[in-house]
N, C-alpha and C. Protein backbone atom coordinates (compact mmCIF):
# COMPACT_ATOMS: atom_id res chain seq x y z
N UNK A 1 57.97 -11.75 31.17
CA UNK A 1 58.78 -12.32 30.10
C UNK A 1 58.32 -11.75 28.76
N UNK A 2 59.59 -11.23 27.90
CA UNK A 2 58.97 -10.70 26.57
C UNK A 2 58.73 -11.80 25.50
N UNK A 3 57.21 -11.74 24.99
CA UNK A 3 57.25 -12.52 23.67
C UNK A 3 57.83 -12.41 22.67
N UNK A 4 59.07 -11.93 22.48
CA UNK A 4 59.47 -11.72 20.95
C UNK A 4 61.17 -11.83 21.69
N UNK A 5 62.00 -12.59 20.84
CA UNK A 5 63.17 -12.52 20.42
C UNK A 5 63.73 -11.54 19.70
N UNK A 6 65.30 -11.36 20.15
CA UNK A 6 65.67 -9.99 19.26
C UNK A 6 65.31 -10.21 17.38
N UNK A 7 65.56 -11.44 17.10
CA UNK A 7 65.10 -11.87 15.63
C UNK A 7 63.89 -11.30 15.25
N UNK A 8 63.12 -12.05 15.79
CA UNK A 8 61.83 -11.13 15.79
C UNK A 8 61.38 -9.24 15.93
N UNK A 9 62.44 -9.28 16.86
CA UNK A 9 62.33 -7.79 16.84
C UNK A 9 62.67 -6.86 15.85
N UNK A 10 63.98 -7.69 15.26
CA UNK A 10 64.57 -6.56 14.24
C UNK A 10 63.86 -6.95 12.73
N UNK A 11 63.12 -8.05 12.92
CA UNK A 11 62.26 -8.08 11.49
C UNK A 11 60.95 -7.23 11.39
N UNK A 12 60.22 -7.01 13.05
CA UNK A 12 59.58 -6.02 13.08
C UNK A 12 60.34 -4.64 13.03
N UNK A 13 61.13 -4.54 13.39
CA UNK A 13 61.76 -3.04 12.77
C UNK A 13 62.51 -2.70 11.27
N UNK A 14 62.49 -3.82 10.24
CA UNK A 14 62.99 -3.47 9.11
C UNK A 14 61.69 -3.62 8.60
N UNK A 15 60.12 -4.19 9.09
CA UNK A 15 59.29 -3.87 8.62
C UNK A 15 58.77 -2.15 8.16
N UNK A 16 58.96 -1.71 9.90
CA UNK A 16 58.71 -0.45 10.46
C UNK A 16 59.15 0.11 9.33
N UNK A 17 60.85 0.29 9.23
CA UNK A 17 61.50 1.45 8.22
C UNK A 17 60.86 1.36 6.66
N UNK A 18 60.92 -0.30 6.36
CA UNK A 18 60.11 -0.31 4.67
C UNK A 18 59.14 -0.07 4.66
N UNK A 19 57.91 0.50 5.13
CA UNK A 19 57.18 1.15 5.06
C UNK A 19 56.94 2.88 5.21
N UNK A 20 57.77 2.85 5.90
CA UNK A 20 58.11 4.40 6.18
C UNK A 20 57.66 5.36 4.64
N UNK A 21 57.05 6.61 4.91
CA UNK A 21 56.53 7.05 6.06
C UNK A 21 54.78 6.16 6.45
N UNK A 22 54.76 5.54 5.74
CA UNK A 22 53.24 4.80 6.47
C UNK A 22 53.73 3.95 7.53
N UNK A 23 52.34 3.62 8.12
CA UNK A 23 52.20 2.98 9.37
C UNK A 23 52.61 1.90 8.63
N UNK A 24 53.32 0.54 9.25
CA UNK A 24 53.15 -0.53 9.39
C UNK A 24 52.48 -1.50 10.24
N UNK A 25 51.99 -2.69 9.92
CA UNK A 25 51.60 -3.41 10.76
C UNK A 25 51.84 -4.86 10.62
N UNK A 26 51.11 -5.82 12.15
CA UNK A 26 51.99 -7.73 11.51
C UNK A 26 51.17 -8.07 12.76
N UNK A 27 51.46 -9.30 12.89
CA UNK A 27 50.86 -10.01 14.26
C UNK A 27 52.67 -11.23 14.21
N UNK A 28 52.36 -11.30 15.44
CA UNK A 28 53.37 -12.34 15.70
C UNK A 28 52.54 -13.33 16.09
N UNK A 29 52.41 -15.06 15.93
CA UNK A 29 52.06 -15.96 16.49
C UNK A 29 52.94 -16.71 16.61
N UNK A 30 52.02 -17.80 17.63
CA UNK A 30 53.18 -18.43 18.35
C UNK A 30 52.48 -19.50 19.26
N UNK A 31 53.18 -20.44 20.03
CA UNK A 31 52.87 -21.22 20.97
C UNK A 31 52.04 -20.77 22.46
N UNK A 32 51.22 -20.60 22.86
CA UNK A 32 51.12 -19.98 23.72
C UNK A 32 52.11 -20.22 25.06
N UNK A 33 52.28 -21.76 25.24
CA UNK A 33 53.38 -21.68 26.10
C UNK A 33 54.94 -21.66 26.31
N UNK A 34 55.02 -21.06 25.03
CA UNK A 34 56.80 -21.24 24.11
C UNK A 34 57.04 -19.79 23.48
N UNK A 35 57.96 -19.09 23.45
CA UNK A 35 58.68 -18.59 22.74
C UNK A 35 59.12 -18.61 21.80
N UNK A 36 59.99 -19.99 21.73
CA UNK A 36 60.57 -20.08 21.05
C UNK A 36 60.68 -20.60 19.16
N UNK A 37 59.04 -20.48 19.06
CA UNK A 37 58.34 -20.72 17.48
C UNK A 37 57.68 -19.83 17.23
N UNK A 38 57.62 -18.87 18.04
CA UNK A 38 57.18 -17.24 17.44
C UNK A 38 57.36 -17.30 15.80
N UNK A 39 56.34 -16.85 15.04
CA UNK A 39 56.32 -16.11 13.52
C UNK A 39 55.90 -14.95 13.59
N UNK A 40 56.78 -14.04 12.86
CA UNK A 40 56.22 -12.61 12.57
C UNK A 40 55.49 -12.57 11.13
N UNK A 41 54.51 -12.05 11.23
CA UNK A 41 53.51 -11.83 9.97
C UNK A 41 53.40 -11.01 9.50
N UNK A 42 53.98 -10.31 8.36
CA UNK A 42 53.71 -8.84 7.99
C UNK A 42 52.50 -8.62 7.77
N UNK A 43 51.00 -7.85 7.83
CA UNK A 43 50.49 -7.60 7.09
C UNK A 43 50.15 -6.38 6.34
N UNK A 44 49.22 -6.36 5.17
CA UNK A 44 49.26 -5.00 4.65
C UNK A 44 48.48 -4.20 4.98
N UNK A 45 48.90 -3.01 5.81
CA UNK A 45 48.05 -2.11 5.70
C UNK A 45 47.38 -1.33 5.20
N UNK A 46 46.12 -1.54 4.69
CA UNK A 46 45.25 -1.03 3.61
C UNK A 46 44.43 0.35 3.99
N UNK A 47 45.23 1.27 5.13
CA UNK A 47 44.29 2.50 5.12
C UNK A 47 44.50 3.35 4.40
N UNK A 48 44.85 3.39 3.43
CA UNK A 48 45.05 4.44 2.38
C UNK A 48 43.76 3.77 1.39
N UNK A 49 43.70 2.52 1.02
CA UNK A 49 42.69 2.12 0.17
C UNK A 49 41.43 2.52 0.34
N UNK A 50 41.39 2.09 2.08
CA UNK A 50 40.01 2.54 2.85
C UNK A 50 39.68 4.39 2.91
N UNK A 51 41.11 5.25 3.09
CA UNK A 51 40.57 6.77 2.99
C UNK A 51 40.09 6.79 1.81
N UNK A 52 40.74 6.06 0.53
CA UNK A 52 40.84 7.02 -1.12
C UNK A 52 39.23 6.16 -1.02
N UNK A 53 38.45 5.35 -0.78
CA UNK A 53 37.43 5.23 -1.15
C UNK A 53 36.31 5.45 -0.50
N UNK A 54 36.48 5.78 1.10
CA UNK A 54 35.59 6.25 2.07
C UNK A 54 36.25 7.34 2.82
N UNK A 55 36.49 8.17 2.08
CA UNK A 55 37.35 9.56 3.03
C UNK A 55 36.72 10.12 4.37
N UNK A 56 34.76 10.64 4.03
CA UNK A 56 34.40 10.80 4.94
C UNK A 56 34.77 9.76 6.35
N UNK A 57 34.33 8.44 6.12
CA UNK A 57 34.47 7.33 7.48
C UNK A 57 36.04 7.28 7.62
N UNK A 58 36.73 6.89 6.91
CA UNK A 58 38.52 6.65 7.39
C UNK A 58 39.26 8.41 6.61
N UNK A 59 38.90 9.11 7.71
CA UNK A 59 39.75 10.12 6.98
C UNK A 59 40.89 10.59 7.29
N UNK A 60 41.84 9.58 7.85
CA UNK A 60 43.27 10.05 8.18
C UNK A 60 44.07 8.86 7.23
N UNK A 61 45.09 9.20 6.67
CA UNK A 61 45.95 7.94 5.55
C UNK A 61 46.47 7.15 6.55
N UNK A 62 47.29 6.51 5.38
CA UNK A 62 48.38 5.60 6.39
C UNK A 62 49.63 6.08 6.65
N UNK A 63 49.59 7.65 7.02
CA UNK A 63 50.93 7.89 7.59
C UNK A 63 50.15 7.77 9.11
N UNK A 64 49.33 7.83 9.23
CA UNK A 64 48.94 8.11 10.70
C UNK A 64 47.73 6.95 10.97
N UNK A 65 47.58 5.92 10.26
CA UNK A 65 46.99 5.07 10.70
C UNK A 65 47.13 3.47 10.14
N UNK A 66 46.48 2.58 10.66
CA UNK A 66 46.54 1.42 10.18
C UNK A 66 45.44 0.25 9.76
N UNK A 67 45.00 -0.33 9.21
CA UNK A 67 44.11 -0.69 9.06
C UNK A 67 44.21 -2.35 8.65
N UNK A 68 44.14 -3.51 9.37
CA UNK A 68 44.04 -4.73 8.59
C UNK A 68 42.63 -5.55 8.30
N UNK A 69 43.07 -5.97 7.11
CA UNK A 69 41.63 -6.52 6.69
C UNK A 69 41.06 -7.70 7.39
N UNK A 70 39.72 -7.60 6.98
CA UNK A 70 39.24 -8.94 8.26
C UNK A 70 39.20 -10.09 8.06
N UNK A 71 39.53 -10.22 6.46
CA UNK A 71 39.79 -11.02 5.67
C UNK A 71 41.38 -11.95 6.29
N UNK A 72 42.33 -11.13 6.28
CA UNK A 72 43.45 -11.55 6.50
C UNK A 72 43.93 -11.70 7.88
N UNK A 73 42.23 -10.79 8.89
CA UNK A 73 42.88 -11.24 10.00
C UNK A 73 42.25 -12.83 10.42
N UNK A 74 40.97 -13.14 9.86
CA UNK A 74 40.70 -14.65 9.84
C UNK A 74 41.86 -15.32 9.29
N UNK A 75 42.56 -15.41 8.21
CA UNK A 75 43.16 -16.43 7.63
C UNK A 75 44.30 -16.59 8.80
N UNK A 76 44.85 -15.28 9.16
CA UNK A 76 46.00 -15.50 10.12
C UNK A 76 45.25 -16.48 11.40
N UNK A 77 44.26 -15.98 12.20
CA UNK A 77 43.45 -16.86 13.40
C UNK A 77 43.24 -18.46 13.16
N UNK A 78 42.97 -18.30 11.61
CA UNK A 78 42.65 -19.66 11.35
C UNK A 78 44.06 -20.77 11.39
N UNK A 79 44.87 -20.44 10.68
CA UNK A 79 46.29 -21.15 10.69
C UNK A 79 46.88 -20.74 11.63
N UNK A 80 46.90 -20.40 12.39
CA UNK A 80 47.51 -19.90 13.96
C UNK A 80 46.62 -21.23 14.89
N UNK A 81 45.17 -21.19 14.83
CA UNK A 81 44.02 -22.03 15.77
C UNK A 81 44.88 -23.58 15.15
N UNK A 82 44.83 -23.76 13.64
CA UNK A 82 45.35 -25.12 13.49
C UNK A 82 46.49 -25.74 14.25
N UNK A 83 47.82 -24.84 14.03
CA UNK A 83 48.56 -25.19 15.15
C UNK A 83 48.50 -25.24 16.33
N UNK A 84 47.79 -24.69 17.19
CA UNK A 84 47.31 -24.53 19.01
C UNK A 84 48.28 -23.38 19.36
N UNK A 85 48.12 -22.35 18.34
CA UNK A 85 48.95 -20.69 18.40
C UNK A 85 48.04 -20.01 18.44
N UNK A 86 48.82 -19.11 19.11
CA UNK A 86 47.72 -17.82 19.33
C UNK A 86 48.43 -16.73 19.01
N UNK A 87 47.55 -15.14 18.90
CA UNK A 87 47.72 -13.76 18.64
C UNK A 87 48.92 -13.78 19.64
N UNK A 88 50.34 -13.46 19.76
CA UNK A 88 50.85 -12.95 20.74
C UNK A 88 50.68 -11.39 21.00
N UNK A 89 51.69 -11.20 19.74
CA UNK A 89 51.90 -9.25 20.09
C UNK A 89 50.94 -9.50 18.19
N UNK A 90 50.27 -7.92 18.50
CA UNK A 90 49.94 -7.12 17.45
C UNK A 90 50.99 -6.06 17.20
N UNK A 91 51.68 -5.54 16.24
CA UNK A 91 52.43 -4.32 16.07
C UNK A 91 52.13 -3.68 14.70
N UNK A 92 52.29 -1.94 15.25
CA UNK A 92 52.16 -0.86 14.14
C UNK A 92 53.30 0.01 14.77
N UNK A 93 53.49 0.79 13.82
CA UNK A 93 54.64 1.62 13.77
C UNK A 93 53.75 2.97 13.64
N UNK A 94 54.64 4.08 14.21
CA UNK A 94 54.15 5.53 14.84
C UNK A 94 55.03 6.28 13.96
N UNK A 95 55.20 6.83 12.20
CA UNK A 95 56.40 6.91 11.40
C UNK A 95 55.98 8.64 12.17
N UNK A 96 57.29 9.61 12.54
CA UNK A 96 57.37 10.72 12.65
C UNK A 96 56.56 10.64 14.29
N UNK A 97 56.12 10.00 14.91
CA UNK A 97 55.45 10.62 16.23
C UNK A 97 56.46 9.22 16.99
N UNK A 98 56.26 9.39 19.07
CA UNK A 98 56.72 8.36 19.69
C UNK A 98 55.75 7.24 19.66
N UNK A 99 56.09 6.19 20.78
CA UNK A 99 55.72 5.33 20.65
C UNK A 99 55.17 5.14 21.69
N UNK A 100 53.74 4.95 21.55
CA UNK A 100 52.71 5.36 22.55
C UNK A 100 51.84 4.58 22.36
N UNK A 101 50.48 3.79 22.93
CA UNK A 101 49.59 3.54 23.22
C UNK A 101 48.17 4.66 22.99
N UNK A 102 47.79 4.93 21.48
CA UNK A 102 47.13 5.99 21.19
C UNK A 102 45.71 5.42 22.03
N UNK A 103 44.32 6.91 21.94
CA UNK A 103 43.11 6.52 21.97
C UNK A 103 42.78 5.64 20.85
N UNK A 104 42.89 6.08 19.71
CA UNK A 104 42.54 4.77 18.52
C UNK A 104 43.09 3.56 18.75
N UNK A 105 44.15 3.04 19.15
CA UNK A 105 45.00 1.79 19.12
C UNK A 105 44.40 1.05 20.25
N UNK A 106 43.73 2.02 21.23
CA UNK A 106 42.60 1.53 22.66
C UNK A 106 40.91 0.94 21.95
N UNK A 107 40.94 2.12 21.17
CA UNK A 107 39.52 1.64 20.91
C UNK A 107 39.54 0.56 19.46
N UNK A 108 40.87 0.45 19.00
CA UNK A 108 40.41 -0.66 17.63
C UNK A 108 41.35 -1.97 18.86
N UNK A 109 41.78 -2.29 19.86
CA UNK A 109 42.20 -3.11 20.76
C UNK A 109 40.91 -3.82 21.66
N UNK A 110 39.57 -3.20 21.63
CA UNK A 110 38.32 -3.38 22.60
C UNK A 110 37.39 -3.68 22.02
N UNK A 111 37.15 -4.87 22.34
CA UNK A 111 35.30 -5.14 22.16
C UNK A 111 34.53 -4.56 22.55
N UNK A 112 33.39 -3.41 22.09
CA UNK A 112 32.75 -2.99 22.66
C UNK A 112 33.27 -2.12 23.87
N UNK A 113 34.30 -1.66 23.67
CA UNK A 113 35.27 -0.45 24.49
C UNK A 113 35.42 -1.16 25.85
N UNK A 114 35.14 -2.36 26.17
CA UNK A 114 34.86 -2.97 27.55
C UNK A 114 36.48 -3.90 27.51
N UNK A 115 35.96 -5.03 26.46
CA UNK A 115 37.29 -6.53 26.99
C UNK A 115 38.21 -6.04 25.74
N UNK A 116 39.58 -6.89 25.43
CA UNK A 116 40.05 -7.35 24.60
C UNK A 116 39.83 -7.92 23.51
N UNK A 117 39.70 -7.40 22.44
CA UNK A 117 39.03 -8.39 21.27
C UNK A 117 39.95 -10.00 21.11
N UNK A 118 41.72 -9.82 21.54
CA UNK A 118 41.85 -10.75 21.70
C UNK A 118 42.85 -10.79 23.01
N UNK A 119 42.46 -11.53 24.17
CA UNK A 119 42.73 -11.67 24.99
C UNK A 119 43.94 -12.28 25.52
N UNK A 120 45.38 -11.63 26.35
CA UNK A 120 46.03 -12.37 26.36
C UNK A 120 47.57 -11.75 25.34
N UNK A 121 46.59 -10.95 24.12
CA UNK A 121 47.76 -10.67 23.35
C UNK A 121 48.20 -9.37 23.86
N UNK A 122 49.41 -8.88 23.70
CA UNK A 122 50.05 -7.49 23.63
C UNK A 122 50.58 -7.05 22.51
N UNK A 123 50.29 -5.57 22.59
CA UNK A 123 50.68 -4.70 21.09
C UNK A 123 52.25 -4.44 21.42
N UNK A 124 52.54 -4.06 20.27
CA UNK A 124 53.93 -3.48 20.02
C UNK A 124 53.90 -2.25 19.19
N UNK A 125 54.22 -1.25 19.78
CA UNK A 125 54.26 0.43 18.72
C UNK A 125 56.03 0.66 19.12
N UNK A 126 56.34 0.75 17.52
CA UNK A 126 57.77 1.00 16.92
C UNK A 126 57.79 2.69 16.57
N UNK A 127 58.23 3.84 17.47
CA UNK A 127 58.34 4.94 16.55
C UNK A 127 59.68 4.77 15.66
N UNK A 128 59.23 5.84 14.32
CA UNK A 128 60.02 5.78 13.26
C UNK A 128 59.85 7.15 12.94
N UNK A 129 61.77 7.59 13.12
CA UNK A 129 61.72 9.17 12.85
C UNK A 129 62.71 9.38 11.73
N UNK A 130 62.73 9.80 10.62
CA UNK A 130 63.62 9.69 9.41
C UNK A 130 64.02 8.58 8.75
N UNK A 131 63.58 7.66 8.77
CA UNK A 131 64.06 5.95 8.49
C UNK A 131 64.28 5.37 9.53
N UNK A 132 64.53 5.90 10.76
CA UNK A 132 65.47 5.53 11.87
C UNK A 132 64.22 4.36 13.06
N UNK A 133 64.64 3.53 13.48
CA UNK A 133 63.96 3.32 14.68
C UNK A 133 64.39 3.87 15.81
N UNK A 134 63.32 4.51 16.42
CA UNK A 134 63.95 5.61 17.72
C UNK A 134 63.36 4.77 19.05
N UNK A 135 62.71 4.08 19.16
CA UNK A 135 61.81 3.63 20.30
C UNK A 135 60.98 2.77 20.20
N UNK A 136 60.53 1.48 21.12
CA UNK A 136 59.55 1.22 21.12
C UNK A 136 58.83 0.96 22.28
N UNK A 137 57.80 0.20 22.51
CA UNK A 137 56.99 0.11 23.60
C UNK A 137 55.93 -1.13 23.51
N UNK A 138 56.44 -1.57 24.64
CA UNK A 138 54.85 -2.92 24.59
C UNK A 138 53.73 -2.59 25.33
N UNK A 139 52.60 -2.85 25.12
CA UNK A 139 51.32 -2.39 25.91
C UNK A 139 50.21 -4.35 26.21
N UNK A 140 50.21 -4.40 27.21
CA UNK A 140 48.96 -5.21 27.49
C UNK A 140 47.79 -4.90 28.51
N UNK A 141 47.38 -5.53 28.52
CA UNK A 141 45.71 -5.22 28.97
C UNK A 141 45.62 -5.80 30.35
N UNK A 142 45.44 -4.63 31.47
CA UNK A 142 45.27 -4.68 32.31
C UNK A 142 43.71 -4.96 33.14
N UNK A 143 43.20 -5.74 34.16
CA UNK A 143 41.98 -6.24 33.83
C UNK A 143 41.75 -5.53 35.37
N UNK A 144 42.15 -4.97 36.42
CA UNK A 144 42.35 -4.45 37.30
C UNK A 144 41.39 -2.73 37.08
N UNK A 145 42.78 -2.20 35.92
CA UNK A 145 42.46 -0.84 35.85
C UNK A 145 41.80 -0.92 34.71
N UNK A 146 41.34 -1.65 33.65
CA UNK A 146 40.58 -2.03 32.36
C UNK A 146 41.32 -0.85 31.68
N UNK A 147 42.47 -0.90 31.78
CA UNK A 147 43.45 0.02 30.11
C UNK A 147 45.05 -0.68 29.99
N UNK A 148 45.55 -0.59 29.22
CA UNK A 148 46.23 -0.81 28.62
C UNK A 148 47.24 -0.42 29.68
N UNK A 149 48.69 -1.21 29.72
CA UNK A 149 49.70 -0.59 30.60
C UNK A 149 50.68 -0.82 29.68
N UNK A 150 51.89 0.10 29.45
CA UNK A 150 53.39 -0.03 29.05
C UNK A 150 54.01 -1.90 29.94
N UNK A 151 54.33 -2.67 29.37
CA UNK A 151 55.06 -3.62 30.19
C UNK A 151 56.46 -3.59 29.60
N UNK A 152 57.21 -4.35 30.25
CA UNK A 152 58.55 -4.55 29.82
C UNK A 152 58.83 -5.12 28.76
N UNK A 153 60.07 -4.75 27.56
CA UNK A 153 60.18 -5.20 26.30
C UNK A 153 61.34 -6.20 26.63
């Protein structure tokens, strides 16, 4: 069953395009056993802040990457935990490439390259080719083969 409603979907994809050409990113929360109170969360992706001031450590921008603060990812956990919601989907947008399940999106997805930092949730990658949404793809965490699998949107 997909966590996100088409509502949801197309607010993550007018996210996708207003950001264009940078990455976008958001978390959706929600009920864990409901659907149907899903919130999409935009947040800002600050890897351009992080290259222009640590180029050596983050040296790719935000056309090709994403970055949320840890700041904002507590506040979201925290008012998500108050209600008895959780992380559903994480989503970033791929502006100019498909929509894939990168090595980075594996290793900022893993604790210690081993579990899920948060367990349970699935990502969402939106490619974006000229303004356009061309594709997307859901990925969750397989505990079998310990990687990530494409599931059904």
């Amino acid at each position: 069953m997909t966590p996100l409603a088409k509502e949801q979907l197309d607010e993550i994809y007018r996210h996708a395009v207003e950001e264009y050409p940078y990455e976008c990113c958001g978390i959706v929360v929600g009920d864990p056993d409901h659907n149907n109170d899903n919130v999409v969360h935009r947040c800002e992706n600050i890897q351009n802040k992080l290259h222009e001031k640590f180029p050596e450590k983050y040296s790719r921008d935000a056309r090709t990457a994403y970055n949320v603060s840890a700041l904002e990812l507590q506040k979201l956990l925290s008012e998500a935990g108050s209600k008895g919601w959780v992380f559903k989907v994480l989503y970033h947008s791929h502006p100019e490439h498909d929509a894939y399940f990168s090595e980075e999106d594996t290793r900022m997805a893993l604790f210690d390259g081993e579990s899920p930092i948060y367990p349970g949730t699935q990502y969402l990658v939106v490619s974006v080719y000229d303004e356009k949404v061309r594709d997307q793809a859901l990925f969750g965490w397989d505990p079998e083969t310990k990687t990530f699998e494409r599931n059904p949107l």
